[in-house]
N, C-alpha and C. Protein backbone atom coordinates (compact mmCIF):
# COMPACT_ATOMS: atom_id res chain seq x y z
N UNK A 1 129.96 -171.06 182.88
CA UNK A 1 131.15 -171.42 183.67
C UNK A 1 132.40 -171.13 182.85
N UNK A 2 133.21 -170.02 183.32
CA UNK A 2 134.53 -169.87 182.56
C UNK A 2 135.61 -170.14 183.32
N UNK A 3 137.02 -170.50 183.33
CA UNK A 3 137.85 -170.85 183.97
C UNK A 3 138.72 -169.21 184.13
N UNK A 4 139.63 -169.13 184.72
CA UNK A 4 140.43 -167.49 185.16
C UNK A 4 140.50 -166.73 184.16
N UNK A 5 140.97 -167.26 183.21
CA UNK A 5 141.40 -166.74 181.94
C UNK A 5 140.34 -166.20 181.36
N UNK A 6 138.79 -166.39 181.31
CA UNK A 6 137.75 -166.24 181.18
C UNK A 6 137.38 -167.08 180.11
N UNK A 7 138.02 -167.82 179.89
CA UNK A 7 137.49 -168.70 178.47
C UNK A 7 136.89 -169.91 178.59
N UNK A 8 135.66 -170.66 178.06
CA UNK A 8 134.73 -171.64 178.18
C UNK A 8 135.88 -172.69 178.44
N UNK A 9 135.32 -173.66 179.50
CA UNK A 9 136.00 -174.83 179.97
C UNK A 9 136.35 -175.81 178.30
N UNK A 10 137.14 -176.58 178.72
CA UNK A 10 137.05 -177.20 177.23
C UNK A 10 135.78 -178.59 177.64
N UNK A 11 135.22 -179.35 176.70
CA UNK A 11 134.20 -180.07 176.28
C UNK A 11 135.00 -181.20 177.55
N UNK A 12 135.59 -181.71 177.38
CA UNK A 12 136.53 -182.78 178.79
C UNK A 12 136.05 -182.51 180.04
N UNK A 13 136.16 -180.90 180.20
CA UNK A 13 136.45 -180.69 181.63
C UNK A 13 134.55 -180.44 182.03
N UNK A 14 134.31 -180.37 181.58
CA UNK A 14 132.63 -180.13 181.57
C UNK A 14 131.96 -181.47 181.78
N UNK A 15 132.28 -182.49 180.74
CA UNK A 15 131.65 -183.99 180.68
C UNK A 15 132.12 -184.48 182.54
N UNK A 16 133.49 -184.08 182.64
CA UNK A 16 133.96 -184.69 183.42
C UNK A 16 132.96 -184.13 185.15
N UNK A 17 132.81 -183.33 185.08
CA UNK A 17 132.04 -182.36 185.91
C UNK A 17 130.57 -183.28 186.04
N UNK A 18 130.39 -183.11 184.89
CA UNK A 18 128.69 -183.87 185.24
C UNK A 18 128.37 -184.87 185.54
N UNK A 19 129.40 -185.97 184.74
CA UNK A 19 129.60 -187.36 185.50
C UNK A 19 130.11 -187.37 186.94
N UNK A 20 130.97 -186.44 187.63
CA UNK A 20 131.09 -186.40 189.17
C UNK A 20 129.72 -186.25 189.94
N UNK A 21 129.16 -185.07 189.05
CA UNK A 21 127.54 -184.94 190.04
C UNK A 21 126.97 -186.12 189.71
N UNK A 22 126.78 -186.74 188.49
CA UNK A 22 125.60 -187.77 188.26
C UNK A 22 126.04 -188.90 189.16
N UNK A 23 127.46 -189.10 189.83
CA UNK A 23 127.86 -190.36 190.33
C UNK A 23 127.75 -190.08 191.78
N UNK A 24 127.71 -188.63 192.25
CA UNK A 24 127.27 -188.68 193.79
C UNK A 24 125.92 -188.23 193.62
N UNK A 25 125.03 -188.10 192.86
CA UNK A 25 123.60 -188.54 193.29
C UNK A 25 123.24 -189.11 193.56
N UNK A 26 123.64 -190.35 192.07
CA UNK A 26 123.65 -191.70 192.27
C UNK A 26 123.37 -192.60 193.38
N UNK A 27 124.95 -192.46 193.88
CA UNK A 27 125.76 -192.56 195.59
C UNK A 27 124.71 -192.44 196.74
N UNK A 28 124.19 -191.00 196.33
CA UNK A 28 123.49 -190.41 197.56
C UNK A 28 122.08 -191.10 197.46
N UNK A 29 121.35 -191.17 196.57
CA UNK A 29 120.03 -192.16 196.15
C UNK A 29 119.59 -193.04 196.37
N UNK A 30 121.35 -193.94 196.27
CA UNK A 30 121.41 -195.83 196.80
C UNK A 30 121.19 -195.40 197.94
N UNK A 31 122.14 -194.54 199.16
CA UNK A 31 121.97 -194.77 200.11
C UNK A 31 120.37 -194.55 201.02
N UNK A 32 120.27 -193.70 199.99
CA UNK A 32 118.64 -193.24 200.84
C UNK A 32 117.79 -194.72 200.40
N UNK A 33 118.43 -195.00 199.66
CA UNK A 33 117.00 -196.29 199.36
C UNK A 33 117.36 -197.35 200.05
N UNK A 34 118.76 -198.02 200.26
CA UNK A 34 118.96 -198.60 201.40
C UNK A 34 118.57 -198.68 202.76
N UNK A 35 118.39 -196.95 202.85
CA UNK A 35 118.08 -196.89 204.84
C UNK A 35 116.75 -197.25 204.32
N UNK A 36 115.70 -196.73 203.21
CA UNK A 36 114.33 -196.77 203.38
C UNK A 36 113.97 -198.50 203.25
N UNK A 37 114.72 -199.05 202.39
CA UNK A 37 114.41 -200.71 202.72
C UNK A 37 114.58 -201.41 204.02
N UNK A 38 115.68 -200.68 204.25
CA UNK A 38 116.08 -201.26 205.80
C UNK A 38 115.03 -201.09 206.66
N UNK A 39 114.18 -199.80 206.54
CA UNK A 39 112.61 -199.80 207.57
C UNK A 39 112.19 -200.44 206.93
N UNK A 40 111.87 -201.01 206.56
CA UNK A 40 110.35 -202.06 206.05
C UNK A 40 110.55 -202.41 204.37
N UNK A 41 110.74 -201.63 203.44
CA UNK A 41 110.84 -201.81 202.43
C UNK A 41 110.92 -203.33 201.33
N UNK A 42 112.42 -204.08 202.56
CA UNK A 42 111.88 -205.18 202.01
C UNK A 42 111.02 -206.43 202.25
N UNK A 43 110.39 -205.71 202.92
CA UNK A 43 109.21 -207.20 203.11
C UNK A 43 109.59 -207.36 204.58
N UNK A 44 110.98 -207.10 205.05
CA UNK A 44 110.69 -207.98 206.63
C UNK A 44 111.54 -206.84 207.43
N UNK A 45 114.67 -203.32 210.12
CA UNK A 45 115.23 -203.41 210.67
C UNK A 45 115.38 -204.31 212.02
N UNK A 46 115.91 -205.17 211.56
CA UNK A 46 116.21 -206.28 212.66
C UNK A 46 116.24 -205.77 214.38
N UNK A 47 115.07 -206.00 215.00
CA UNK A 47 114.84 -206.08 216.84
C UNK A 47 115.66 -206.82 217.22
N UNK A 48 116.37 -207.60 216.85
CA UNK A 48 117.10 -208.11 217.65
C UNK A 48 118.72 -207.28 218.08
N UNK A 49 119.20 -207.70 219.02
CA UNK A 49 120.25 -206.67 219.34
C UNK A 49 121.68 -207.73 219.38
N UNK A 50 120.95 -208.89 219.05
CA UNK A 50 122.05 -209.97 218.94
C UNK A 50 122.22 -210.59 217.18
N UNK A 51 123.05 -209.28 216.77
CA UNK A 51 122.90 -209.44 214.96
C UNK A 51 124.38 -210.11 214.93
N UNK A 52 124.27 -211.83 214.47
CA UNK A 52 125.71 -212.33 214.02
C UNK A 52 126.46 -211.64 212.76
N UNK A 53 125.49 -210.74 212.48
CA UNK A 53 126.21 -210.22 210.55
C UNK A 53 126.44 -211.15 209.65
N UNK A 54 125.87 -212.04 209.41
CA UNK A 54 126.30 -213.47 208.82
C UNK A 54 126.31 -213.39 207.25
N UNK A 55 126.95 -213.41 206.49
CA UNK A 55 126.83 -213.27 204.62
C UNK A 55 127.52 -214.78 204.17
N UNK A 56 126.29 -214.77 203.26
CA UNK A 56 126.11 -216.05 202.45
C UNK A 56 125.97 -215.53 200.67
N UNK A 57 127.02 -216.01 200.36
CA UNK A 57 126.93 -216.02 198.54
C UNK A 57 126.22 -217.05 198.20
N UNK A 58 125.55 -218.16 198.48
CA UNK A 58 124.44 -219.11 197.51
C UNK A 58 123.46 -219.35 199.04
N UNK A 59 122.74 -219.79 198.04
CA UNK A 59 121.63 -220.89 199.16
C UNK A 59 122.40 -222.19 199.55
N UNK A 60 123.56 -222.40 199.14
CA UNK A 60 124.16 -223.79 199.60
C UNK A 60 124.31 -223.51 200.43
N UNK A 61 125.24 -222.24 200.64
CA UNK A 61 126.04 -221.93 202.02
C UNK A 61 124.95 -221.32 203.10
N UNK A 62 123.85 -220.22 202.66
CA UNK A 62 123.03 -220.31 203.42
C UNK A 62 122.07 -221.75 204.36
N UNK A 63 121.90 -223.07 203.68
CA UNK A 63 121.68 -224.10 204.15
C UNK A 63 122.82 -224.56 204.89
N UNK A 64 123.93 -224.71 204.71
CA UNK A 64 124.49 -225.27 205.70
C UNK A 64 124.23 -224.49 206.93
N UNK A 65 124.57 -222.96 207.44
CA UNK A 65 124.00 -222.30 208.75
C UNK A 65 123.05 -222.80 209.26
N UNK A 66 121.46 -223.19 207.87
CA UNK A 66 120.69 -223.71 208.46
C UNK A 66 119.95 -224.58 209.10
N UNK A 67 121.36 -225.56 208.50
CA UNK A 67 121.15 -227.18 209.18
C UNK A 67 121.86 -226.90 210.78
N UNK A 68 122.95 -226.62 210.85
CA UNK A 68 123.78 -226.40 211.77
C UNK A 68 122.72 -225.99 212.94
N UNK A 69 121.69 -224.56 212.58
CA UNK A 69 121.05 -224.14 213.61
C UNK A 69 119.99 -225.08 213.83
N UNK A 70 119.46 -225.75 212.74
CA UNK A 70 118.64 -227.20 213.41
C UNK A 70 118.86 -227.76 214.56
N UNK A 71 120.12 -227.99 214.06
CA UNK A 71 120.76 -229.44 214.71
C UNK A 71 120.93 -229.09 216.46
N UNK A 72 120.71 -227.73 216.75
CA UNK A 72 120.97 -227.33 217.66
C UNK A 72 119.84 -227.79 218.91
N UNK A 73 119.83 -227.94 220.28
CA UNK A 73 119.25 -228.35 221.26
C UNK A 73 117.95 -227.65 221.61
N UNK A 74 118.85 -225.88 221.59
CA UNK A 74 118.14 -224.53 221.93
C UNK A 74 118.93 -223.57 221.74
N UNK A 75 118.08 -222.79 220.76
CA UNK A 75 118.24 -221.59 220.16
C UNK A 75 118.26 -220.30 221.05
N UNK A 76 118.76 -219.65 220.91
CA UNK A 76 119.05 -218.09 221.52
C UNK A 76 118.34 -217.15 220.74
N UNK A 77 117.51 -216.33 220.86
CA UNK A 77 117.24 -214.98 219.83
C UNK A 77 116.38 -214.07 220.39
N UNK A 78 117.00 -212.86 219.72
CA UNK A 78 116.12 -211.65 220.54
C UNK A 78 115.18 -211.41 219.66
N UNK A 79 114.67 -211.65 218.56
CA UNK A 79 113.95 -211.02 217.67
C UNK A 79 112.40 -211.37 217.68
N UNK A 80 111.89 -210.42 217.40
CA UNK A 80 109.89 -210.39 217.31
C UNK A 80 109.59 -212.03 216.80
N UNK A 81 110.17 -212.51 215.82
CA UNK A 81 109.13 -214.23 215.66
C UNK A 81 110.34 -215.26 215.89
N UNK A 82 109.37 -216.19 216.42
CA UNK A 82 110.44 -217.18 216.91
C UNK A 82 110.96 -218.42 215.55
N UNK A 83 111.28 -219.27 215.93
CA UNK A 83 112.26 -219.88 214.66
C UNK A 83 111.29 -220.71 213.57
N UNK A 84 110.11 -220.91 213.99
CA UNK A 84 109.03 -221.40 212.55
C UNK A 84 108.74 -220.31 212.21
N UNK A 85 108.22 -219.16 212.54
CA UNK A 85 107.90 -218.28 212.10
C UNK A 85 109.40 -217.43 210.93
N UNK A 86 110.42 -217.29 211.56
CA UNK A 86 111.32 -216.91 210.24
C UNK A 86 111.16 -217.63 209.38
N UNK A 87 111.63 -218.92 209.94
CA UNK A 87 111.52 -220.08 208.67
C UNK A 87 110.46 -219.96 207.29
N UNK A 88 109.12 -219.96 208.05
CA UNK A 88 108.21 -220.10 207.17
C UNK A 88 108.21 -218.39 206.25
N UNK A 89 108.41 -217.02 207.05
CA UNK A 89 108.32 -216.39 205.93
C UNK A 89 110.12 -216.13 204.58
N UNK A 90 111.03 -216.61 205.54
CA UNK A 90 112.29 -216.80 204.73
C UNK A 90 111.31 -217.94 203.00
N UNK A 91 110.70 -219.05 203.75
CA UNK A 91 109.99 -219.54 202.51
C UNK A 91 109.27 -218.84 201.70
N UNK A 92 108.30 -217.96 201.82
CA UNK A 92 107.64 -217.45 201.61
C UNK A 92 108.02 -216.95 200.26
N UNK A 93 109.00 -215.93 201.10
CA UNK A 93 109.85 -215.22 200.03
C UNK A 93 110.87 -216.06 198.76
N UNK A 94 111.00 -216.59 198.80
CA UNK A 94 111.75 -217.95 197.96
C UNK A 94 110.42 -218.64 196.86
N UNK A 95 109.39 -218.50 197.64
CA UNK A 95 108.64 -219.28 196.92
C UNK A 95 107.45 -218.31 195.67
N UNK A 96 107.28 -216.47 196.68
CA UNK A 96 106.79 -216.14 195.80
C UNK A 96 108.10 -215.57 194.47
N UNK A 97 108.98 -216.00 194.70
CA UNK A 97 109.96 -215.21 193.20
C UNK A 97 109.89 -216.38 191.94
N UNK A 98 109.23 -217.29 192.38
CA UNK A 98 108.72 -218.15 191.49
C UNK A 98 107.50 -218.22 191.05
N UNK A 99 106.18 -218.11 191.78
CA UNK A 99 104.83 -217.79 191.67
C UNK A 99 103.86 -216.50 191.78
N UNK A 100 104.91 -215.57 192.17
CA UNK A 100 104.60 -214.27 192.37
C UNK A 100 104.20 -213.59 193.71
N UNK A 101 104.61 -212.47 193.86
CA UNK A 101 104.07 -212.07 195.33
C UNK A 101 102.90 -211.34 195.31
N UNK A 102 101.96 -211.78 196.35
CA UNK A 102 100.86 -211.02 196.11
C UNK A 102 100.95 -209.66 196.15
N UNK A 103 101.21 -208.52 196.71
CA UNK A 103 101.42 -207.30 196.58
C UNK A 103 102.58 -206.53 196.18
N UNK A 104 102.36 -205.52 195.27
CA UNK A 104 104.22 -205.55 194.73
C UNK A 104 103.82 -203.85 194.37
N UNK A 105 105.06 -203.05 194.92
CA UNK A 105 105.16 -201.68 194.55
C UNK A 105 105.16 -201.20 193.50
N UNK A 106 104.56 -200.13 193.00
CA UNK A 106 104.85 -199.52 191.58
C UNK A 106 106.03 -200.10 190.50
N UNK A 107 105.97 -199.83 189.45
CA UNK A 107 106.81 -200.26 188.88
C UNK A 107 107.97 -199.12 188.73
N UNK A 108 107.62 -197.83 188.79
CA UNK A 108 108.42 -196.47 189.01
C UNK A 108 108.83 -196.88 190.51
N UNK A 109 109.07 -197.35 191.40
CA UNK A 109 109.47 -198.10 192.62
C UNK A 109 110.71 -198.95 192.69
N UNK A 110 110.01 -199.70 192.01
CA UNK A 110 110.82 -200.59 192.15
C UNK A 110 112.02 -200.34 191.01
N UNK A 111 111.98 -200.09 189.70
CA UNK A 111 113.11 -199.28 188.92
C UNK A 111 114.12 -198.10 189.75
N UNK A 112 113.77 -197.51 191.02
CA UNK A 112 114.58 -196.55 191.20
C UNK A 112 114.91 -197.08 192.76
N UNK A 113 114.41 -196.65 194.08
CA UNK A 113 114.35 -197.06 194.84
C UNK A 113 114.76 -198.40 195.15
N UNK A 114 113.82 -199.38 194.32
CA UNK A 114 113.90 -200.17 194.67
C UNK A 114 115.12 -201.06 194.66
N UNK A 115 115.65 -200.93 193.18
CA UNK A 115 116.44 -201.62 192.08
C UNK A 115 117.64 -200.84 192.75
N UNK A 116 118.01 -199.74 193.27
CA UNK A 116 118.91 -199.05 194.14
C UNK A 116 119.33 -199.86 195.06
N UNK A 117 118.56 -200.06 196.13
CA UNK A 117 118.71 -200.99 197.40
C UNK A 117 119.09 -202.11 197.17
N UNK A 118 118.65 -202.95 196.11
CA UNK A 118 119.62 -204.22 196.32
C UNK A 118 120.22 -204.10 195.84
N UNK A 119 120.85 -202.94 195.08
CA UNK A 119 122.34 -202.89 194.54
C UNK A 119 123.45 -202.80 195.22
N UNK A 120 122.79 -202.01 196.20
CA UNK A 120 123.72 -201.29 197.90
C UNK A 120 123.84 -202.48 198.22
N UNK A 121 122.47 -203.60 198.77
CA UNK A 121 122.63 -205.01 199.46
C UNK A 121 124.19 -205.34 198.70
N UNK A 122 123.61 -206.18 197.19
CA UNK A 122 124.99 -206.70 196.67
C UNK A 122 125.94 -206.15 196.82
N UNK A 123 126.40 -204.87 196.52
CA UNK A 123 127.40 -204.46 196.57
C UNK A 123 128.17 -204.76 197.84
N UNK A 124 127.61 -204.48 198.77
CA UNK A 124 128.10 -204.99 200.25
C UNK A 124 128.05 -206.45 200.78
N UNK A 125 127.74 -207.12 200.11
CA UNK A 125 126.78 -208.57 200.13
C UNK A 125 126.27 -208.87 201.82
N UNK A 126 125.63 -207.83 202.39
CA UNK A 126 124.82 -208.01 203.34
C UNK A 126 123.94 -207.00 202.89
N UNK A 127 122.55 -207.56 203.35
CA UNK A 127 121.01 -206.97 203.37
C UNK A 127 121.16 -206.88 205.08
N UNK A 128 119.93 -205.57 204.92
CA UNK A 128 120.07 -205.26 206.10
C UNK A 128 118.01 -205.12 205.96
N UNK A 129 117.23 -205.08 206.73
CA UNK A 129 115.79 -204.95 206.97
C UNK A 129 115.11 -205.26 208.17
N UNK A 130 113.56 -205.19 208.25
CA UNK A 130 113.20 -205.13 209.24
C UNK A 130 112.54 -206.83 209.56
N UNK A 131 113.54 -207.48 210.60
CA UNK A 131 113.30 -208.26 210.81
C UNK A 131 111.67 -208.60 211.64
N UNK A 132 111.12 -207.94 211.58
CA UNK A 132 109.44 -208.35 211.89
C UNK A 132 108.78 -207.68 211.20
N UNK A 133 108.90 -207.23 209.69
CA UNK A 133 107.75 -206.70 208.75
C UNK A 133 107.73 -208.15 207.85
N UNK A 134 106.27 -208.89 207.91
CA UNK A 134 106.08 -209.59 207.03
C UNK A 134 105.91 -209.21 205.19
N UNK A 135 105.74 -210.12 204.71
CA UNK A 135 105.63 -209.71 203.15
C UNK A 135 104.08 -209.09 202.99
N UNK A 136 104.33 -207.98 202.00
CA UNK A 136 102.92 -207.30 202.06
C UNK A 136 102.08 -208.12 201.34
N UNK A 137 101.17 -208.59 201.64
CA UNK A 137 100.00 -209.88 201.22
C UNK A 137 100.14 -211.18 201.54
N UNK A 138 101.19 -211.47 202.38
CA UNK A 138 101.52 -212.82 202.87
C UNK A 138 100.40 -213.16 203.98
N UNK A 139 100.14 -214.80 203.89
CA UNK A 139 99.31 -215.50 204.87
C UNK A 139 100.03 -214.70 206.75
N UNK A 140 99.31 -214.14 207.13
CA UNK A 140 100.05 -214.10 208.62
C UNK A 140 100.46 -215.39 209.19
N UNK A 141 102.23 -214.91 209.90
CA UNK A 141 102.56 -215.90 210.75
C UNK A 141 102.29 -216.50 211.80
N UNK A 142 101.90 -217.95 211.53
CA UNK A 142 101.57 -218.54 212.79
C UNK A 142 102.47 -219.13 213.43
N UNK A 143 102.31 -218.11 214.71
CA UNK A 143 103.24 -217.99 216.53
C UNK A 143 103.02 -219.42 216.69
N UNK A 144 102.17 -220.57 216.76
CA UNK A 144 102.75 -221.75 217.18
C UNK A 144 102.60 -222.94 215.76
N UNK A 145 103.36 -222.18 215.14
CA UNK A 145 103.78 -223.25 214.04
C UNK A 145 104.68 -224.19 214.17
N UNK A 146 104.76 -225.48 213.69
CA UNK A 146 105.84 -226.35 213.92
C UNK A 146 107.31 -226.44 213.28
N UNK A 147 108.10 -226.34 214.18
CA UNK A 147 109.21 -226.04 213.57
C UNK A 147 110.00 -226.87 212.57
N UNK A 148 109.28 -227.92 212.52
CA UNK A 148 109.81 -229.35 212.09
C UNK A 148 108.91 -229.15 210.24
N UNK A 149 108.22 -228.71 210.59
CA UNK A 149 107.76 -228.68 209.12
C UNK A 149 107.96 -226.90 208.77
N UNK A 150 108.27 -226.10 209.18
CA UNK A 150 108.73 -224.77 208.69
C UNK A 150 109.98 -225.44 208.16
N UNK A 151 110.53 -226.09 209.00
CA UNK A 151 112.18 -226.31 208.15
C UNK A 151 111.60 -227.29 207.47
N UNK A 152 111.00 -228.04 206.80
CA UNK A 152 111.15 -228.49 205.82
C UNK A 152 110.45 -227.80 204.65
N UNK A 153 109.92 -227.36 204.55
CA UNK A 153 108.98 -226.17 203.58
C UNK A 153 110.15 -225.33 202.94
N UNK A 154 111.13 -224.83 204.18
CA UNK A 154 112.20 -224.05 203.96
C UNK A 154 112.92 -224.69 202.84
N UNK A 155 113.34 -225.74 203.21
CA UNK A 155 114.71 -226.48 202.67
C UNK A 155 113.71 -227.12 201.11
N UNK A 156 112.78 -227.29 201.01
CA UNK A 156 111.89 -227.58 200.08
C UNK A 156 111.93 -226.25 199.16
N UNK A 157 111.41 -224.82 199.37
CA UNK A 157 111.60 -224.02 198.40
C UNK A 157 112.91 -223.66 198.21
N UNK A 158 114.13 -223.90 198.91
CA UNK A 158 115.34 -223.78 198.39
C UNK A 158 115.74 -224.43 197.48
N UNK A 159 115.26 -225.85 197.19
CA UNK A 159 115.62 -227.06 196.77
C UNK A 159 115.00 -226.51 194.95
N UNK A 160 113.73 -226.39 195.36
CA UNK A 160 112.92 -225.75 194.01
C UNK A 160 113.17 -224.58 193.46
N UNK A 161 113.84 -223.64 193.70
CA UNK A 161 114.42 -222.32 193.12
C UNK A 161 115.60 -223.14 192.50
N UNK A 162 116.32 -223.80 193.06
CA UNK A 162 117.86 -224.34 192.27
C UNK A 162 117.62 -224.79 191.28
N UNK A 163 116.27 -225.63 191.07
CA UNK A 163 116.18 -226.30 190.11
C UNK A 163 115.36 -225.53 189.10
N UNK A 164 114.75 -224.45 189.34
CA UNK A 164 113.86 -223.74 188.88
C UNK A 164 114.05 -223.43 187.29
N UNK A 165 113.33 -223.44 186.31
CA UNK A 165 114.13 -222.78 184.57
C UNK A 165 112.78 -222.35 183.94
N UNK A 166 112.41 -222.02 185.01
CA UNK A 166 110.78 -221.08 184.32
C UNK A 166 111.40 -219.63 184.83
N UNK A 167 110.40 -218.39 183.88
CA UNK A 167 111.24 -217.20 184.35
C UNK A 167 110.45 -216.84 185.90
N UNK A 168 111.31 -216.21 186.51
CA UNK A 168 110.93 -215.86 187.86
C UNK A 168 110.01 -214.52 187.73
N UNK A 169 109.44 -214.26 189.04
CA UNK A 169 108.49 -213.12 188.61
C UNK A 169 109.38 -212.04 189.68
N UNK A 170 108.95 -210.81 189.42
CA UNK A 170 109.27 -209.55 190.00
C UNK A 170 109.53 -209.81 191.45
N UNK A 171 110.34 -208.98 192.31
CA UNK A 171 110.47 -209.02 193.91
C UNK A 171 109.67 -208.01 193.62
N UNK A 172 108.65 -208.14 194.85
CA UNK A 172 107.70 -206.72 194.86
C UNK A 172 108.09 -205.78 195.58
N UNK A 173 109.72 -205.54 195.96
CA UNK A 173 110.14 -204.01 196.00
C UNK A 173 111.59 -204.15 194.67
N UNK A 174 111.96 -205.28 194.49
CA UNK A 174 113.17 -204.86 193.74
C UNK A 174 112.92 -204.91 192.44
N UNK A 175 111.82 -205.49 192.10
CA UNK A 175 111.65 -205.81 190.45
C UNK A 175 112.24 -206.75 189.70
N UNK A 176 112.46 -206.63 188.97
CA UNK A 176 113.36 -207.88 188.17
C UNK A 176 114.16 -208.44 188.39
N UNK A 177 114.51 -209.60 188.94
CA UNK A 177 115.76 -210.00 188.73
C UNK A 177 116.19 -211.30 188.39
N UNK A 178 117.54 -211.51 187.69
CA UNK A 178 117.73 -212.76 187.20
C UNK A 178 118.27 -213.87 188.33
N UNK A 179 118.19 -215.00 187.99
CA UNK A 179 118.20 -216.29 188.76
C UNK A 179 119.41 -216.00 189.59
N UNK A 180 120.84 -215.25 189.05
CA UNK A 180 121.83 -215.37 189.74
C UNK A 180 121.43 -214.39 191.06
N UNK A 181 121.11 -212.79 190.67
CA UNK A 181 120.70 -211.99 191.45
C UNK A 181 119.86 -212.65 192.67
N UNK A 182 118.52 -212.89 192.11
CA UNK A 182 117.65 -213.81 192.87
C UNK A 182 118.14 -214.06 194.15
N UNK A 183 118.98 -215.16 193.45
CA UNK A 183 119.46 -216.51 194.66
C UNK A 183 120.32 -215.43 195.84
N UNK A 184 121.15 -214.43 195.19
CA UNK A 184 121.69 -213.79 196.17
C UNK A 184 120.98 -212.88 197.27
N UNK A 185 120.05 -212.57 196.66
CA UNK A 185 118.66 -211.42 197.63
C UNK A 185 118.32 -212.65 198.09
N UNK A 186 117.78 -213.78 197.78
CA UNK A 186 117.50 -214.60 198.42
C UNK A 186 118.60 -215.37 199.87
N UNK A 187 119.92 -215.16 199.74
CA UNK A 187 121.03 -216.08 200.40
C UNK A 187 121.07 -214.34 201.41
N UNK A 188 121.44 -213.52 201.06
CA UNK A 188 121.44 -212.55 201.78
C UNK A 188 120.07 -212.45 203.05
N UNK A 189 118.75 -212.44 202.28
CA UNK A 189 117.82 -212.24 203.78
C UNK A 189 117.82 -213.35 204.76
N UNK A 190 118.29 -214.71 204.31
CA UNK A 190 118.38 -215.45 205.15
C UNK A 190 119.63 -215.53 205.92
N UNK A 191 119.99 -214.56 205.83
CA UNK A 191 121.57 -214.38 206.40
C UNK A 191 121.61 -213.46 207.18
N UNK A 192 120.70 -212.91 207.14
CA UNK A 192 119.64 -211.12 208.14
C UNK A 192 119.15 -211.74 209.10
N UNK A 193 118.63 -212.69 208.69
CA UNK A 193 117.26 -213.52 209.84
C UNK A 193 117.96 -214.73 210.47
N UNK A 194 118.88 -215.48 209.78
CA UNK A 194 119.84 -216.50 210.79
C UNK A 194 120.63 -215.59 211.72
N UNK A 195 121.14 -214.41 211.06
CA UNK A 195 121.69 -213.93 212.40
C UNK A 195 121.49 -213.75 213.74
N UNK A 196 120.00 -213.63 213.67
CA UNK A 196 118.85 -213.24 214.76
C UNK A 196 119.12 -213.98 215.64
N UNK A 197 119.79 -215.16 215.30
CA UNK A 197 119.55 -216.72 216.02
C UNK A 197 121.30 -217.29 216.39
N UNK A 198 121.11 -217.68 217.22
CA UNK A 198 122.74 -218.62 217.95
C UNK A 198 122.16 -219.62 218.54
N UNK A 199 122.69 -220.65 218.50
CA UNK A 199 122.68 -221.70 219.27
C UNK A 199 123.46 -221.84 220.53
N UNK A 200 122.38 -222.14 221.68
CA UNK A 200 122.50 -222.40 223.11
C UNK A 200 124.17 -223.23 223.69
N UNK A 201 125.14 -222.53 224.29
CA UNK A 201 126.23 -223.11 224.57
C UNK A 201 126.06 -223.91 225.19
């Protein structure tokens, strides 16, 4: 590569060049790993057509939505499982980042792809996924579960991640992450899956 004059770029203009490509690969990489989580990737694209877009920075603030939608008479939602059934796998997921998830992607996976996508999530602080792919190795959801004890199971592994000071184990698509991260992949999918849901005017 020579510039008009014909003489080698200087050492600046070259570095500067490669860091532009390395930062729209980058760019272009997250995004592909985003759409591919969004099909299924992370464990659960939302069927429902009634998406509130709802973003939550902690599990505090995610619990309050979720008392609120308790407290409610009757729920509204278009989506594939009804409200024990989110509940219980929103737990699920909370509970294996503490005990581990039974099935978990490559570790070349989850470093690129994977570790991509929730970067896109944070960065935007909404997750986006498929609201009826369960977790790969999870107990199947049971359609007439009680809703009264899904929400408490719920509000129970929220309660136990806060307090949590053992190290957490791998998300089995994102890989590592620390307690702060965590809680946010964690406050984010429940903020995917409350959306699903409004309470009856």
């Amino acid at each position: 590569m020579r510039n008009e004059r014909g003489s080698a770029p200087s050492p600046s203009i070259v570095k500067r060049t490669v860091d532009d490509a390395r930062r729209r690969f980058l760019v272009s990489a997250a995004g592909v790993s985003a759409a591919l989580v969004s099909g299924g990737l992370a464990g659960c694209k939302g069927d429902s057509t009634d998406d509130r877009q709802l973003r939550f920075p902690s599990l505090a603030a995610a619990g309050e939505e979720l008392a609120r939608l308790a407290e409610a008479k009757d729920l509204i939602s278009g989506a594939a499982w009804n409200w024990a059934q989110t509940l219980i796998h929103c737990a699920q997921s909370i509970e294996y980042s503490m005990i581990g998830f039974p099935e978990s992607k490559s570790r070349l996976f989850q470093h690129t792809l994977g570790s991509a996508a929730i970067g896109v999530f944070s960065w935007r602080g909404r997750m986006t996924h498929d609201l009826a792919e369960p977790i790969p190795g999870a107990p199947v959801l049971d359609g007439n579960a009680d809703s009264a004890q899904a929400l408490e199971r719920l509000r129970a592994s929220m309660q136990k991640f806060l307090r949590w000071s053992q190290p957490l184990r791998p998300h089995f698509a994102y890989g590592e992450l620390n307690k702060q991260e965590y809680e946010l992949a964690h406050a984010m999918h429940l903020a995917n899956h409350l959306s699903a849901f409004r309470a009856r005017a």
